[in-house]
Protein backbone atom coordinates (compact mmCIF):
# COMPACT_ATOMS: atom_id res chain seq x y z
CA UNK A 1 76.61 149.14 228.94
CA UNK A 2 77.60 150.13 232.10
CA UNK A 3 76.01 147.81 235.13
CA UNK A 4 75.29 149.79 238.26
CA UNK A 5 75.07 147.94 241.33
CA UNK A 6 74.56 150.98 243.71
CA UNK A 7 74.79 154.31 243.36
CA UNK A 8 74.99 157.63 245.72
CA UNK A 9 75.11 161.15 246.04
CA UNK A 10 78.30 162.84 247.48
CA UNK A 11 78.31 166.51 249.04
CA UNK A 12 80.83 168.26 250.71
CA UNK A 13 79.04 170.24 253.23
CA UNK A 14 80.55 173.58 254.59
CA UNK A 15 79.34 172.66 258.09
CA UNK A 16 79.93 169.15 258.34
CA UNK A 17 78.01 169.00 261.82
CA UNK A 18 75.16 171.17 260.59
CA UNK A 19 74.63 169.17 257.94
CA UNK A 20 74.24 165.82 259.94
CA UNK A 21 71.75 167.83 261.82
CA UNK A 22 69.86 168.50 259.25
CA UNK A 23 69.76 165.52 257.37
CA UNK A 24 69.69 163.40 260.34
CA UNK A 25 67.37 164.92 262.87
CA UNK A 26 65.81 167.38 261.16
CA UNK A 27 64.82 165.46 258.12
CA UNK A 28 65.51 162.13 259.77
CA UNK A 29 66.79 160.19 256.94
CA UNK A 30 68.12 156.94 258.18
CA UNK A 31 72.13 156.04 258.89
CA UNK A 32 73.22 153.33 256.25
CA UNK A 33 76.92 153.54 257.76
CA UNK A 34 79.36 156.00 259.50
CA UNK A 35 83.34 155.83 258.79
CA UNK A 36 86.14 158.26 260.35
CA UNK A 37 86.16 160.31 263.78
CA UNK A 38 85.95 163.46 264.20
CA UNK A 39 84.25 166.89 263.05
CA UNK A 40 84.85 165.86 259.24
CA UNK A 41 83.83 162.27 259.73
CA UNK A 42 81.40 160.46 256.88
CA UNK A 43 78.08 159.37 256.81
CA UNK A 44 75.72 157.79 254.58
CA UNK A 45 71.83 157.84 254.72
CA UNK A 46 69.02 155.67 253.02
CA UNK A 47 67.14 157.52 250.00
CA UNK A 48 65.35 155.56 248.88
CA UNK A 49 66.81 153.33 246.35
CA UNK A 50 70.41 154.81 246.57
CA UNK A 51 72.70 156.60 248.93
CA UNK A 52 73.36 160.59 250.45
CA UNK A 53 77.36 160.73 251.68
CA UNK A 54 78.29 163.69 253.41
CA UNK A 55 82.17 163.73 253.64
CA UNK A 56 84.90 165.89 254.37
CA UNK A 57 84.74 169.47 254.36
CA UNK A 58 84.10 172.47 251.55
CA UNK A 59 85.70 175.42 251.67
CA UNK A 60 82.79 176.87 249.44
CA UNK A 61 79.28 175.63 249.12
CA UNK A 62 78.27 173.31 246.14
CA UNK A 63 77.91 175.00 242.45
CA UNK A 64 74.00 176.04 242.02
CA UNK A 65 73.38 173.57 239.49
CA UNK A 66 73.52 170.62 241.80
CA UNK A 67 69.75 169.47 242.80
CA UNK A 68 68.42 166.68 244.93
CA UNK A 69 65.01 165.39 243.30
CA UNK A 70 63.42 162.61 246.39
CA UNK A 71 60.08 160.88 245.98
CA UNK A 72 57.79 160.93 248.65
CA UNK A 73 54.65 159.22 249.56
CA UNK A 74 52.79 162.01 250.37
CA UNK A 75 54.46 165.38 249.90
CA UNK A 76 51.83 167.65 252.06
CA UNK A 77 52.51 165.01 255.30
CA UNK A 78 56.16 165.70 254.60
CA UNK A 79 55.18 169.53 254.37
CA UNK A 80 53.60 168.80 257.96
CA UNK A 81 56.52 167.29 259.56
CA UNK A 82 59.10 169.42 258.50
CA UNK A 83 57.77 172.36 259.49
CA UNK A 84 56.79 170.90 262.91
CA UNK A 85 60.82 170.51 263.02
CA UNK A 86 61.67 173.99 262.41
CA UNK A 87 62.93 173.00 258.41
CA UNK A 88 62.49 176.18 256.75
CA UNK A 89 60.11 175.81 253.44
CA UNK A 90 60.96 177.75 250.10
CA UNK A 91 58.05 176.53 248.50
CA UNK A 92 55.23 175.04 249.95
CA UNK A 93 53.90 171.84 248.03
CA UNK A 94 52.36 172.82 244.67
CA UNK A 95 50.55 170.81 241.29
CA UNK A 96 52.81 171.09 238.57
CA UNK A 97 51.42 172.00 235.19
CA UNK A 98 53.00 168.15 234.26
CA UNK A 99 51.12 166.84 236.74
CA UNK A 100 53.51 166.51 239.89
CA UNK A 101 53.03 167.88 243.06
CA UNK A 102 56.53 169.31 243.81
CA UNK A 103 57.96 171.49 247.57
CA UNK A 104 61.00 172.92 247.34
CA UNK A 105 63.14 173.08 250.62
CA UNK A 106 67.39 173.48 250.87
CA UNK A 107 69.97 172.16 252.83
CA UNK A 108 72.54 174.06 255.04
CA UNK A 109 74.32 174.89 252.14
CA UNK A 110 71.54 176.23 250.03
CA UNK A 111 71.38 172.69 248.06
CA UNK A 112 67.82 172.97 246.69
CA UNK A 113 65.49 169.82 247.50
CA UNK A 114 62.60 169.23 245.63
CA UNK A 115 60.36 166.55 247.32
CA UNK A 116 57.67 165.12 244.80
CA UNK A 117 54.66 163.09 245.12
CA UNK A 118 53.71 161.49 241.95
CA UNK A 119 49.44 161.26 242.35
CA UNK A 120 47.86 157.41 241.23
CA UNK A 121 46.65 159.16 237.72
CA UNK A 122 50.15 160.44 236.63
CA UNK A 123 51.37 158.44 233.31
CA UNK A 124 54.54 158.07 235.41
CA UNK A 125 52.64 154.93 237.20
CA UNK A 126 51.08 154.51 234.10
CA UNK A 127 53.02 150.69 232.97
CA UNK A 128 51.48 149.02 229.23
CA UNK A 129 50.05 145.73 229.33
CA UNK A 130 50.64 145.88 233.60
């Protein structure tokens, strides 16, 4: 078996600069580290229990099948906020026929985001002989 000590997500934005923006200010995840100068330089941000890099540059934006999937605490607060900051909503937060309470948002790039709040009765926090 593999042993993962860490792990992270890598995108190439189009817009490197846009992208900080929007992960950085608009969503304001926190900076874990920055490397390199310049327009193309990296940056990592907290999620959570791993790691968003943006690095380097794309020429196109990332194939459709690539998803981020965050948990949140409280999905309609994060509604709230976001749209106080001008992030742009595709769907606002809705209960999911399993149970979850999913909003769908994308980054510069059209990277769809799906921030979920798992509620205290979903068998997800559901832990035998806990």
């Amino acid at each position: 078996m593999v042993h993962v000590l860490s792990s992270r997500i890598l995108l190439r934005p189009t817009d490197p600069e846009r992208s900080r923006v929007f992960y950085g200010e608009q969503l304001g995840l926190g900076v874990y580290r920055e490397f390199g100068t310049g327009p193309e330089r990296g940056i990592v941000y907290f999620l959570g229990g791993g790691f968003l890099e943006l690095s380097g540059r794309a020429q196109t934006p990332p194939d459709p099948a690539v998803r981020l999937w965050w948990q949140v605490a409280d999905v309609t607060a994060a509604y709230e906020e976001l749209r106080a900051k001008g992030v742009a909503v595709a769907r606002a937060p809705v209960k999911e026929p399993w149970g979850l309470v999913e909003m769908w948002i994308e980054d510069p790039d059209g990277t769809p985001i799906v921030l979920v709040e798992v509620p205290e009765d979903h068998p997800i926090r559901y832990r035998p002989g806990i």
